[in-house]
Protein backbone atom coordinates (compact mmCIF):
# COMPACT_ATOMS: atom_id res chain seq x y z
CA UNK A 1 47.31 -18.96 -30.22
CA UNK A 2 44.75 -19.04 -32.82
CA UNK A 3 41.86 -19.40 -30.90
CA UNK A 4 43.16 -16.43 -29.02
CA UNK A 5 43.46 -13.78 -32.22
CA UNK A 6 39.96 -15.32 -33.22
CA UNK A 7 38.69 -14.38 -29.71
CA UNK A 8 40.39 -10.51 -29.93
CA UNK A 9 38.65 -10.59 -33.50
CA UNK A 10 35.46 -11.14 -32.26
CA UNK A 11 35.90 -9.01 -29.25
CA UNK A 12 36.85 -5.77 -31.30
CA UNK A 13 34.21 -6.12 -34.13
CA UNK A 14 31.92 -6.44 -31.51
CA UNK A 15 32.86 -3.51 -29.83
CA UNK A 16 33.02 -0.96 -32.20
CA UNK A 17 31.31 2.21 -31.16
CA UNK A 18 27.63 1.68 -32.37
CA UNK A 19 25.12 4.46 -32.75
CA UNK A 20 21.74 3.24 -30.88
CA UNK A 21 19.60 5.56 -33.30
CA UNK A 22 20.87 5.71 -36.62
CA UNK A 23 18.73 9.03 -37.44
CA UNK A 24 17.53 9.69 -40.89
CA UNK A 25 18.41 13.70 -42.02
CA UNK A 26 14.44 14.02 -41.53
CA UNK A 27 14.41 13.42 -38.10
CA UNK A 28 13.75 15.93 -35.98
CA UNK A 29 15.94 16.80 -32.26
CA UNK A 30 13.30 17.99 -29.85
CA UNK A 31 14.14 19.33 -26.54
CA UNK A 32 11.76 18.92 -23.01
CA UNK A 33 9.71 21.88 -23.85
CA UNK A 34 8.99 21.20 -27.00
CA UNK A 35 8.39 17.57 -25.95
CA UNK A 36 5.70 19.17 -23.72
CA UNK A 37 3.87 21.44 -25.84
CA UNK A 38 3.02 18.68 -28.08
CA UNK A 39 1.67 16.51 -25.62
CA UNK A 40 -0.49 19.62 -24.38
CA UNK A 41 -1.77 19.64 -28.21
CA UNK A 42 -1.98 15.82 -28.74
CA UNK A 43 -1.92 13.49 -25.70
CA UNK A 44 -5.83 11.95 -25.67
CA UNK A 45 -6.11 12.86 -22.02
CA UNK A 46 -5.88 16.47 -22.50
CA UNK A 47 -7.99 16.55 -25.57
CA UNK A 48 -10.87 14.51 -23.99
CA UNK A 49 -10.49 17.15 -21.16
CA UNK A 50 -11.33 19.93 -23.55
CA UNK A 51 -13.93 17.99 -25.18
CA UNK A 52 -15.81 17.94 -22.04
CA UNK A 53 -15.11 21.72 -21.45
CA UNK A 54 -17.11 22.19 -24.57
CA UNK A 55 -19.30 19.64 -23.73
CA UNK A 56 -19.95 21.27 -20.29
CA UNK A 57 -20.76 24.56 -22.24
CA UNK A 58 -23.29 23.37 -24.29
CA UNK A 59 -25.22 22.13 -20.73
CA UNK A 60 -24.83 24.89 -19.80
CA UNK A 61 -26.38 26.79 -22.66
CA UNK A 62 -29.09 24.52 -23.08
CA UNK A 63 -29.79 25.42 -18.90
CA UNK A 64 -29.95 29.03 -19.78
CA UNK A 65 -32.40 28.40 -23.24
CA UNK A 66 -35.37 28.16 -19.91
CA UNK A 67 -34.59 32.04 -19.30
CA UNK A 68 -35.32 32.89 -23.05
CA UNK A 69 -39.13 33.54 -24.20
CA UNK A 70 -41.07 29.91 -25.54
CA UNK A 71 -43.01 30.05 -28.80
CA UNK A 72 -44.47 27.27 -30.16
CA UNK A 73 -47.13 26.80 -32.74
CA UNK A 74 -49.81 23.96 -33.38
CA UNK A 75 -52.41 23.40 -36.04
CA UNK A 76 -55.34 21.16 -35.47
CA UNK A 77 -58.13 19.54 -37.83
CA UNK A 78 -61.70 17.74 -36.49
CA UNK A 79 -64.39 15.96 -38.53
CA UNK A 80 -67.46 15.13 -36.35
CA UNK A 81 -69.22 12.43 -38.14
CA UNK A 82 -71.48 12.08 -34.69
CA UNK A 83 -72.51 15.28 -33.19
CA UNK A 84 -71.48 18.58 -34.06
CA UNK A 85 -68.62 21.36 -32.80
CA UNK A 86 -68.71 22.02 -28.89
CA UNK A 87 -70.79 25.00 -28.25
CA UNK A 88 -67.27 26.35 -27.17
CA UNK A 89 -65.68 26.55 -30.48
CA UNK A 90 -69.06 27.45 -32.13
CA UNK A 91 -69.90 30.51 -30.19
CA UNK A 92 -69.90 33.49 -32.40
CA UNK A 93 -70.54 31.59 -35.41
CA UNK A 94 -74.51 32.42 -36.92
CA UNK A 95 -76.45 32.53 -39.99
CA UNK A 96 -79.02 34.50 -40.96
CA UNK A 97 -82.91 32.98 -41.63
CA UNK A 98 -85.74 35.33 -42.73
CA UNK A 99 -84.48 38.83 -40.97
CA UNK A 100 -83.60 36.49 -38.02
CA UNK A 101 -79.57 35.54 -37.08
CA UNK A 102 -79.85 32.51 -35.57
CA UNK A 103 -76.61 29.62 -34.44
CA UNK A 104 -75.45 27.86 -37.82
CA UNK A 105 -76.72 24.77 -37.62
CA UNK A 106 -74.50 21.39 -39.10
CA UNK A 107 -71.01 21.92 -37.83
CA UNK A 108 -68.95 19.30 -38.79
CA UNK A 109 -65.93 20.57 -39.52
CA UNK A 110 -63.67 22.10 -37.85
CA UNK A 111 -59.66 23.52 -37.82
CA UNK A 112 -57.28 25.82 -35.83
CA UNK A 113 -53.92 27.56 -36.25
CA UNK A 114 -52.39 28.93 -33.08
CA UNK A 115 -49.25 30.62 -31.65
CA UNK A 116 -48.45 30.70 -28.23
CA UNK A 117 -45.69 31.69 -25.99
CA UNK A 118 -44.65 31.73 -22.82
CA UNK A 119 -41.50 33.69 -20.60
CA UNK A 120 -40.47 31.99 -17.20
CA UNK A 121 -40.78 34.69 -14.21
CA UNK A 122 -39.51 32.35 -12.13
CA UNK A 123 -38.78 28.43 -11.59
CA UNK A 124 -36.47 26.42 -9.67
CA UNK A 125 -34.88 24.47 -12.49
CA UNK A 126 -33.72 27.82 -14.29
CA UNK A 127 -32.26 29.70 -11.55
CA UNK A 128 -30.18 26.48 -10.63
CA UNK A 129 -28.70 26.92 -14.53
CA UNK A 130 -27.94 30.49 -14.27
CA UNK A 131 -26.58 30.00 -9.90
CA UNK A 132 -24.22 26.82 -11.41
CA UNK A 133 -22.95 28.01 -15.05
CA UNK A 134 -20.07 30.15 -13.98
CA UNK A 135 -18.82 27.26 -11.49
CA UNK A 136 -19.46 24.28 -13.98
CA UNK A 137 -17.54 26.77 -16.19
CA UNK A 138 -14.48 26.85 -13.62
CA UNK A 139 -14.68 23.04 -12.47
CA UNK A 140 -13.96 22.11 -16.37
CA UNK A 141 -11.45 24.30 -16.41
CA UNK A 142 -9.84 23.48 -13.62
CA UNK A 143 -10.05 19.40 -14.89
CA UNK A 144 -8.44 20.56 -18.36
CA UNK A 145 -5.46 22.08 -15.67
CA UNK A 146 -5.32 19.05 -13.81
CA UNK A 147 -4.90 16.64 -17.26
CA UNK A 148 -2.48 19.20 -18.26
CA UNK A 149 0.01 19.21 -14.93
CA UNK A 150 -0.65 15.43 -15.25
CA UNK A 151 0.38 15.07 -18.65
CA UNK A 152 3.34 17.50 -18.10
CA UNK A 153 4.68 15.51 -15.32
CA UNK A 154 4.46 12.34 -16.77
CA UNK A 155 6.39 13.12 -20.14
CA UNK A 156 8.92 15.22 -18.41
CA UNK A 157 9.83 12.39 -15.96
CA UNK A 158 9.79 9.22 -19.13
CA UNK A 159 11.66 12.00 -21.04
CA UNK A 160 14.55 12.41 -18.34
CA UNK A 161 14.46 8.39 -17.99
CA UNK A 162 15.08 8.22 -21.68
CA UNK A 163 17.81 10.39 -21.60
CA UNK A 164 18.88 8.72 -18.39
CA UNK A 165 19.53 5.73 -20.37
CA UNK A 166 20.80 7.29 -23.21
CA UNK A 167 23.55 8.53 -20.45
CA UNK A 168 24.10 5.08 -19.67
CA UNK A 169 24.54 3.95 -22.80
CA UNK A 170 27.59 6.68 -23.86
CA UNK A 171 29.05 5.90 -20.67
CA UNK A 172 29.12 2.40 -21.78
CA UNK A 173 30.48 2.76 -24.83
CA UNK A 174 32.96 5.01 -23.19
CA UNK A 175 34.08 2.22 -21.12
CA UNK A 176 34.13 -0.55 -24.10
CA UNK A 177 36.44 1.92 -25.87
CA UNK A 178 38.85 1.56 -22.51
CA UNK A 179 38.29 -1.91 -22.29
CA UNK A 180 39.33 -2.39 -25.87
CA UNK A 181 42.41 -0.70 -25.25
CA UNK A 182 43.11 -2.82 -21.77
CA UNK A 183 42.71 -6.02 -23.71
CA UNK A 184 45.03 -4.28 -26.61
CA UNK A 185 48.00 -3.54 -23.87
CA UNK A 186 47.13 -6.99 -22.03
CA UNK A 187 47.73 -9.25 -24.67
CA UNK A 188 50.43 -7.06 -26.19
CA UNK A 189 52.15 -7.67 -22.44
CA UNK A 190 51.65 -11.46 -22.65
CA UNK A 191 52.81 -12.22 -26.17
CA UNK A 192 56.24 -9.89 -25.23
CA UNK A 193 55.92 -12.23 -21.95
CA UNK A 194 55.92 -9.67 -19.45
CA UNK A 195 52.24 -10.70 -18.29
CA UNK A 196 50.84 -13.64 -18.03
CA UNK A 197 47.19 -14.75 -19.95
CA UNK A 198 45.27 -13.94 -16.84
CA UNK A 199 44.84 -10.16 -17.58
CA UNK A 200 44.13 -10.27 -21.17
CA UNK A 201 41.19 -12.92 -20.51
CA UNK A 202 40.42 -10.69 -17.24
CA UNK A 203 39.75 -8.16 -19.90
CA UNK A 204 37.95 -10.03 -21.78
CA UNK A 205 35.74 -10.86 -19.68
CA UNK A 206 34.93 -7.31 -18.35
CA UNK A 207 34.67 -6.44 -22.10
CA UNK A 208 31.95 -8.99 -22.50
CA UNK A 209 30.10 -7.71 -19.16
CA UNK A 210 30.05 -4.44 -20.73
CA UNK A 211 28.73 -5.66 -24.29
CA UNK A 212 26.06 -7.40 -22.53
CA UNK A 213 24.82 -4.63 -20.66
CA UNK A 214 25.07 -1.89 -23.70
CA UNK A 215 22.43 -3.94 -25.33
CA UNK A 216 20.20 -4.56 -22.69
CA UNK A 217 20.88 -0.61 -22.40
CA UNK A 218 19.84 -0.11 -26.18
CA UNK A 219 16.55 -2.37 -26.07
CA UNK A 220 15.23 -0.63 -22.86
CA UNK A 221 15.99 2.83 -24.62
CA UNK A 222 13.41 1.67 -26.95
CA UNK A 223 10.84 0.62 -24.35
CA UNK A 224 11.25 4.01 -23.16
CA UNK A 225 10.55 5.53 -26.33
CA UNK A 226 7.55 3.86 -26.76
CA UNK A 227 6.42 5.10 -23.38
CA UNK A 228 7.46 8.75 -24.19
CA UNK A 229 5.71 8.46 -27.43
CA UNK A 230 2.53 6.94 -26.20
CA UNK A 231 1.71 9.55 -23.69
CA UNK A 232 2.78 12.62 -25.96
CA UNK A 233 0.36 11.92 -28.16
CA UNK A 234 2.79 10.52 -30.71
CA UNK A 235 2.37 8.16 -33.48
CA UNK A 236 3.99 5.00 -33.34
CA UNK A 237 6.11 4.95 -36.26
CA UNK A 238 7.51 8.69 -35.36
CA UNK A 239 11.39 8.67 -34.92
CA UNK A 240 11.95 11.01 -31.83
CA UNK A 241 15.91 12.29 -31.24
CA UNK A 242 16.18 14.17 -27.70
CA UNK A 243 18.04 16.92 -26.88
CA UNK A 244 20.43 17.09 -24.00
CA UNK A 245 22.05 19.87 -22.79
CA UNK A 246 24.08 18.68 -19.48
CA UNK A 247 24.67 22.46 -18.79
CA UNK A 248 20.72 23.50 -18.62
CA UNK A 249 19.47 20.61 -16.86
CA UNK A 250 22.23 20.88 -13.90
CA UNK A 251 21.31 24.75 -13.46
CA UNK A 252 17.87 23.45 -13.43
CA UNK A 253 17.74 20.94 -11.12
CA UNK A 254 17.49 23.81 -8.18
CA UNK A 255 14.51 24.98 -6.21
CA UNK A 256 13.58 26.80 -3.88
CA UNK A 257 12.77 24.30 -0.45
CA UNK A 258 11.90 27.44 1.52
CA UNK A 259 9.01 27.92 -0.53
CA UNK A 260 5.45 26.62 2.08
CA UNK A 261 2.70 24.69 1.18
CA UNK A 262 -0.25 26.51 0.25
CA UNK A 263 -3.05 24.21 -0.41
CA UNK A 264 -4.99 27.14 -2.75
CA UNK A 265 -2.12 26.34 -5.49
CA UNK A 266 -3.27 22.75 -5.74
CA UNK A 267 -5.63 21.90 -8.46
CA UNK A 268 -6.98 18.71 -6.61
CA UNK A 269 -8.19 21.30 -4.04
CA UNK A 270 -9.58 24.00 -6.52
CA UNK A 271 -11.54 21.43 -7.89
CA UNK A 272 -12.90 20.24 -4.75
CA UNK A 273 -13.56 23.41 -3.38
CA UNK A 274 -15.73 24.15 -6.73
CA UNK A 275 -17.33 21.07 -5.82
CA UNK A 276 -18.76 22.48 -2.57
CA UNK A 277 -19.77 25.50 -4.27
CA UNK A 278 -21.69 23.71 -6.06
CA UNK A 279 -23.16 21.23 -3.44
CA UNK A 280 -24.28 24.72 -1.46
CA UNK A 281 -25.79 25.78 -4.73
CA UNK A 282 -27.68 22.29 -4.80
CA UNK A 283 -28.67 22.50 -1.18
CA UNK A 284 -30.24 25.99 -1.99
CA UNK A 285 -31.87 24.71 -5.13
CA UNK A 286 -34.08 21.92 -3.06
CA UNK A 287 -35.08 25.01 -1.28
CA UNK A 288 -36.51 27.05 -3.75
CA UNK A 289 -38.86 23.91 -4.85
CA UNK A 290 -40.86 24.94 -2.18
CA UNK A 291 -41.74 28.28 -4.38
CA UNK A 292 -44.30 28.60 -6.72
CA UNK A 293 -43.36 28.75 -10.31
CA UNK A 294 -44.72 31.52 -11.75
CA UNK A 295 -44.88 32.08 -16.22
CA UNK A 296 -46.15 34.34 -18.62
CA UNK A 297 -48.66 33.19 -21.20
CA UNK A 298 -49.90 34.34 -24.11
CA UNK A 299 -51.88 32.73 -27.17
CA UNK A 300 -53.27 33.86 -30.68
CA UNK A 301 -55.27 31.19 -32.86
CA UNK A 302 -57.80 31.05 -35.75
CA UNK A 303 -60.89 29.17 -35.49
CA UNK A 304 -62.50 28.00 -38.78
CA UNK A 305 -66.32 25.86 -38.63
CA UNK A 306 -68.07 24.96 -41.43
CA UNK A 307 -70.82 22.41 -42.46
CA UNK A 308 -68.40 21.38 -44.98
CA UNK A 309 -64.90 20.64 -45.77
CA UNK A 310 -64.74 22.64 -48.87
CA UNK A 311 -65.88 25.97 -47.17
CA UNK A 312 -64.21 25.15 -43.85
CA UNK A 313 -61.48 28.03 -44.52
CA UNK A 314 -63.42 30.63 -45.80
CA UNK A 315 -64.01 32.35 -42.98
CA UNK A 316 -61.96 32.49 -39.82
CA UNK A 317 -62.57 33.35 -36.41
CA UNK A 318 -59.78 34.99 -34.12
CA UNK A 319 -59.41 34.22 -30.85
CA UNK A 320 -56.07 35.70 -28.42
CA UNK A 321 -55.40 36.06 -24.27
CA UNK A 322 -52.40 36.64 -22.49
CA UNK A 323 -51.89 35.84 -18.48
CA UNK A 324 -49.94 34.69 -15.51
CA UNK A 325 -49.53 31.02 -14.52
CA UNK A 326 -48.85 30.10 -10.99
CA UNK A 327 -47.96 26.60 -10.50
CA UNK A 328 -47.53 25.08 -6.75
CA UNK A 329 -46.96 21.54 -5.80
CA UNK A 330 -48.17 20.72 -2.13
CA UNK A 331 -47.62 17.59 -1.35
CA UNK A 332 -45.05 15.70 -3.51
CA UNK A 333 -44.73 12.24 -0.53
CA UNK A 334 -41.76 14.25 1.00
CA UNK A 335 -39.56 14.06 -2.31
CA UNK A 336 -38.57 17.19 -1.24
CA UNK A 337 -37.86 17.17 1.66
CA UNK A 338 -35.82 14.18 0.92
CA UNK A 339 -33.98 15.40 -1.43
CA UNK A 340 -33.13 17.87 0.59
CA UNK A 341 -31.59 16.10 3.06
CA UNK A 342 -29.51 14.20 0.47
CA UNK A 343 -27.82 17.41 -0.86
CA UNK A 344 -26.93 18.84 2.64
CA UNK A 345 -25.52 15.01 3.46
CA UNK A 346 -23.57 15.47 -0.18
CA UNK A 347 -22.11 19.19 1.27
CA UNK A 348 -21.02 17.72 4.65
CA UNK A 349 -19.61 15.13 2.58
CA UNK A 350 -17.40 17.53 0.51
CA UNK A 351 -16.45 19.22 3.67
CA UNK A 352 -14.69 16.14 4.64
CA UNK A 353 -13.19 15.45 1.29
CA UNK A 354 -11.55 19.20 1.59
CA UNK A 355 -10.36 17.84 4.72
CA UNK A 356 -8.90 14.91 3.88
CA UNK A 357 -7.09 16.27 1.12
CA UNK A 358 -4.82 18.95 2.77
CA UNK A 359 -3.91 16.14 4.87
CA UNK A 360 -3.17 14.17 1.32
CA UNK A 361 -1.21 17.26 -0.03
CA UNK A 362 0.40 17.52 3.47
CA UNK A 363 2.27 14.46 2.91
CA UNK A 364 2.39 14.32 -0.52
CA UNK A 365 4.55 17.58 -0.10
CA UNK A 366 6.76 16.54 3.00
CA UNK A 367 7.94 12.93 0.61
CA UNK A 368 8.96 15.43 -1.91
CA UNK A 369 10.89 17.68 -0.23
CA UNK A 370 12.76 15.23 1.72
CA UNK A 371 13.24 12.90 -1.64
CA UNK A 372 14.51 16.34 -3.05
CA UNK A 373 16.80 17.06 -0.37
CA UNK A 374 18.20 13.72 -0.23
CA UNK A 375 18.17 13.71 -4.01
CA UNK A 376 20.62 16.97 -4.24
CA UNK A 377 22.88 15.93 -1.43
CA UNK A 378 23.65 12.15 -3.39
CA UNK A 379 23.92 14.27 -6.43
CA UNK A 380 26.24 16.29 -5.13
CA UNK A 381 28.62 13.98 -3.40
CA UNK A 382 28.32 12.02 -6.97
CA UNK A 383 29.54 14.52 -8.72
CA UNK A 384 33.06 14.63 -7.14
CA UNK A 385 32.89 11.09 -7.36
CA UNK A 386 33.27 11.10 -11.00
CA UNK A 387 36.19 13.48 -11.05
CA UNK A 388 38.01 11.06 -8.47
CA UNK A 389 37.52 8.12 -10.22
CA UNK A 390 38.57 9.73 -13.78
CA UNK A 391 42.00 10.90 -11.91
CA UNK A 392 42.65 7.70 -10.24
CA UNK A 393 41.60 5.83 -13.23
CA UNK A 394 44.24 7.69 -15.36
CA UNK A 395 46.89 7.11 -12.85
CA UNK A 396 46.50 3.40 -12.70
CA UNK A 397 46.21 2.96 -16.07
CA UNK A 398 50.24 4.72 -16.54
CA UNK A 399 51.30 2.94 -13.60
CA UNK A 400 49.78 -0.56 -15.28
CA UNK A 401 51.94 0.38 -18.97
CA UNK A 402 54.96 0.64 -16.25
CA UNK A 403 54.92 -2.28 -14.74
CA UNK A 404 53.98 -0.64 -11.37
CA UNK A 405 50.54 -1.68 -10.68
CA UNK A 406 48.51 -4.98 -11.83
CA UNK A 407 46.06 -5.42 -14.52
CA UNK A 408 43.67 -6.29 -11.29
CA UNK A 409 43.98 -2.94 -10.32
CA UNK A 410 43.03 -1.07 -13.76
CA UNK A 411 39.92 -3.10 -13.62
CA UNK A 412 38.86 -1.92 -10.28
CA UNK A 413 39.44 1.20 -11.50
CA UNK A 414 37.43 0.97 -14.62
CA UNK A 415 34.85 -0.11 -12.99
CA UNK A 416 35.06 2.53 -10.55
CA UNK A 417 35.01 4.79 -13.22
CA UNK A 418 32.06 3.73 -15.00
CA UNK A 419 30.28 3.08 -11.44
CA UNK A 420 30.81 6.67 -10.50
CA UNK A 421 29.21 8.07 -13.89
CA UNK A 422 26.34 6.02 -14.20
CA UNK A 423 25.75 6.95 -10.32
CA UNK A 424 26.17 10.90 -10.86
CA UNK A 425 23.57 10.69 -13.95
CA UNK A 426 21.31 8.67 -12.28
CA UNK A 427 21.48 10.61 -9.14
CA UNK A 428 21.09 14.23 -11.57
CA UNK A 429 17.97 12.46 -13.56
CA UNK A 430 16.48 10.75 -9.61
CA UNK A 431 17.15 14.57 -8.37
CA UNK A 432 15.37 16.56 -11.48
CA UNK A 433 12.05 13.70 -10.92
CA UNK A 434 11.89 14.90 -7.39
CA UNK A 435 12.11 18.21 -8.53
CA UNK A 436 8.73 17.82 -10.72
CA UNK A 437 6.77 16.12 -7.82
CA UNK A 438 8.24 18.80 -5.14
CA UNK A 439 6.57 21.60 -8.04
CA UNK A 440 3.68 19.44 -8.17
CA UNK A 441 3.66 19.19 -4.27
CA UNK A 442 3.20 23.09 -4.04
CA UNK A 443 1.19 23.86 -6.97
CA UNK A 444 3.47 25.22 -8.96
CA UNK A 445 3.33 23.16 -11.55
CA UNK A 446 1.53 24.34 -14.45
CA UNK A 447 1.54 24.47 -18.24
CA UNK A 448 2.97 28.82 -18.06
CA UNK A 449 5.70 27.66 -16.19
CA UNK A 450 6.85 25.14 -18.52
């Protein structure tokens, strides 16, 4: 008899309600949305995606910078110790001997200070910048989309999994509380000898099932947690509470499944439609390397000679031109035509990527409907499930206290019970998943329609 009030002892300390996150007054509650605009601020992913937006932008500039006017300056200093100044630099320069102006003679020294400039007419290299910069522009963009419908999909489904287990866990302790009371009737029944022990350690041993599988409920929570945290963009030691409103997420767990696939909405195919833009662009640019590059060109310098260092700047002698420059490779060993032929292979190539991806997003969107249909039907048969097994659970459980059915009987029930709930929220958290990838199937998925 002892060892039977020691084992109810143990049984009901146990099994006191517990609280799986004792929350400080500083947490904070957060709901799915506002789960999901932090992970658009925070989660690496996303933020490396911007990064290379930006990074993209400064390419982009720096392509442009060939379209703006050149200037560029040099200064130059020469001391002939053999020799004398080229004719060339010394033309102009005289001296004048008895009434006669003759060349100076002695030119050893001699410096320069220029300034010249340049403005590209045309050239192959800077029209490709200024054909590509709106569609590198857009292909950046459209990766920063594609982190971000990632990134929203992913913490939406580990947030409904958390919550799914949070479910699981109330429903548990909902059925320890019953339990409890079972094994309170049961062994109130066999001490007034109406029962015998078989029920009361029947009870106990269903109340032991159930304390077993709260905590492996409360340590996966946890996991979970972790997970949620990680790819929000959360710090690790960040207490997180979530919000559930049974109400909301029921009235949103419809869609539309009339809605038809339009492969236009999918960012996979934006992007690799961009993609062929820019292969055509390529193409063309291998084209126009069979142009001349043409410039203009314009230089002003100041010449100074001198027999010696110490006069060298006294004097100086201006010099200035402006003109064209026409530059035309002829023979390059076919590079060109080589390359060429690699960027028209790299188009057809993105041609067959396009194709093969409608046939991706084809499938990817036929899974998701039919998980989504099959989703909402189990959900909805679950759902009267749990009403049925709450009725007959609260008629055998009267019928047990009168001596009309067996203890046998209110476990079945119990367990039916707690079957039949952890069923209906796992089929409501299975059918709002399949509602995300079915979004994600048709492109509707994005970071406005959060």
């Amino acid at each position: 008899m002892k060892k039977i009030h020691l084992l109810l002892l143990i049984n009901l300390t146990l099994c006191l309600p517990k609280v799986v996150f004792a929350q400080a007054s500083t947490d904070t509650i957060v709901t799915l949305k506002q789960c999901i605009e932090f992970a658009l601020r925070n989660q690496p992913a996303v933020r490396q995606a911007a990064i290379d937006e930006q990074i993209n932008e400064k390419d982009v500039k720096i392509g442009l910078s060939g379209w703006l006017p050149q200037l560029s300056s040099s200064g130059e200093y020469e001391h002939y110790f053999k020799g004398s100044v080229p004719v060339a630099f010394s033309t102009g320069v005289t001296s004048t001997t008895n009434g006669q102006t003759v060349a100076a003679p002695n030119l050893d020294e001699y410096s320069s200070l220029g300034l010249q400039a340049s403005q590209v007419i045309y050239n192959s290299d800077v029209l490709l910048a200024a054909k590509t910069a709106n569609y590198s522009r857009l292909y950046y963009k459209q990766n920063t989309l594609s982190s971000q419908i990632n990134v929203l999909s992913d913490v939406s489904k580990a947030f409904f999994d958390v919550l799914l287990s949070q479910k699981q866990l109330d429903i548990l302790n909902e059925d320890i509380v019953r339990l409890q009371r079972s094994l309170k009737d049961s062994y109130s029944k066999y001490q007034a000898g109406t029962a015998d022990k078989t029920d009361y350690k029947q009870a106990t041993i269903a109340l032991n099932n159930s304390i077993a599988s709260r905590k492996q409920t409360s340590e996966s929570i946890k996991a979970k947690l972790a997970y949620l945290k990680q790819i929000m963009g959360v710090k690790a030691g960040t207490t997180l509470t979530l919000a559930y409103d049974s109400a909301h997420y029921e009235s949103e767990a419809y869609i539309d499944t009339n809605q038809q696939l339009d492969y236009n909405k999918r960012i996979e195919y934006q992007q690799l439609q961009t993609t062929k833009t820019l292969q055509n662009i390529n193409v063309s640019y291998y084209k126009w390397q069979f142009l001349p590059s043409v410039s203009a060109i314009g230089a002003y310098s100041l010449n100074y000679l001198s027999s010696k260092f110490s006069s060298l700047y006294n004097n100086d002698y201006p010099s200035g031109y402006y003109g064209l420059t026409l530059s035309f490779p002829i023979f390059q060993g076919t590079k060109r035509l080589q390359n060429l032929s690699k960027a028209r292979l790299q188009s057809s190539r993105a041609d067959i990527d396009i194709e093969n991806s409608q046939n991706t997003i084809n499938t990817e969107y036929v899974q998701a409907l039919a998980s989504y249909k099959s989703n909402y039907t189990n959900w909805e048969i679950l759902k009267q499930n749990v009403d049925l097994a709450k009725d007959v659970y609260k008629v055998v459980s009267l019928q047990y206290r009168e001596g009309i059915k067996t203890y046998l009987d209110v476990i079945v029930a119990q367990s039916d019970l707690r079957t039949a709930e952890l069923n209906y929220y796992n089929a409501l958290f299975q059918l709002l998943s399949s509602k995300i990838d079915l979004e994600k199937a048709l492109g509707t998925l994005t970071p406005q329609s959060n």
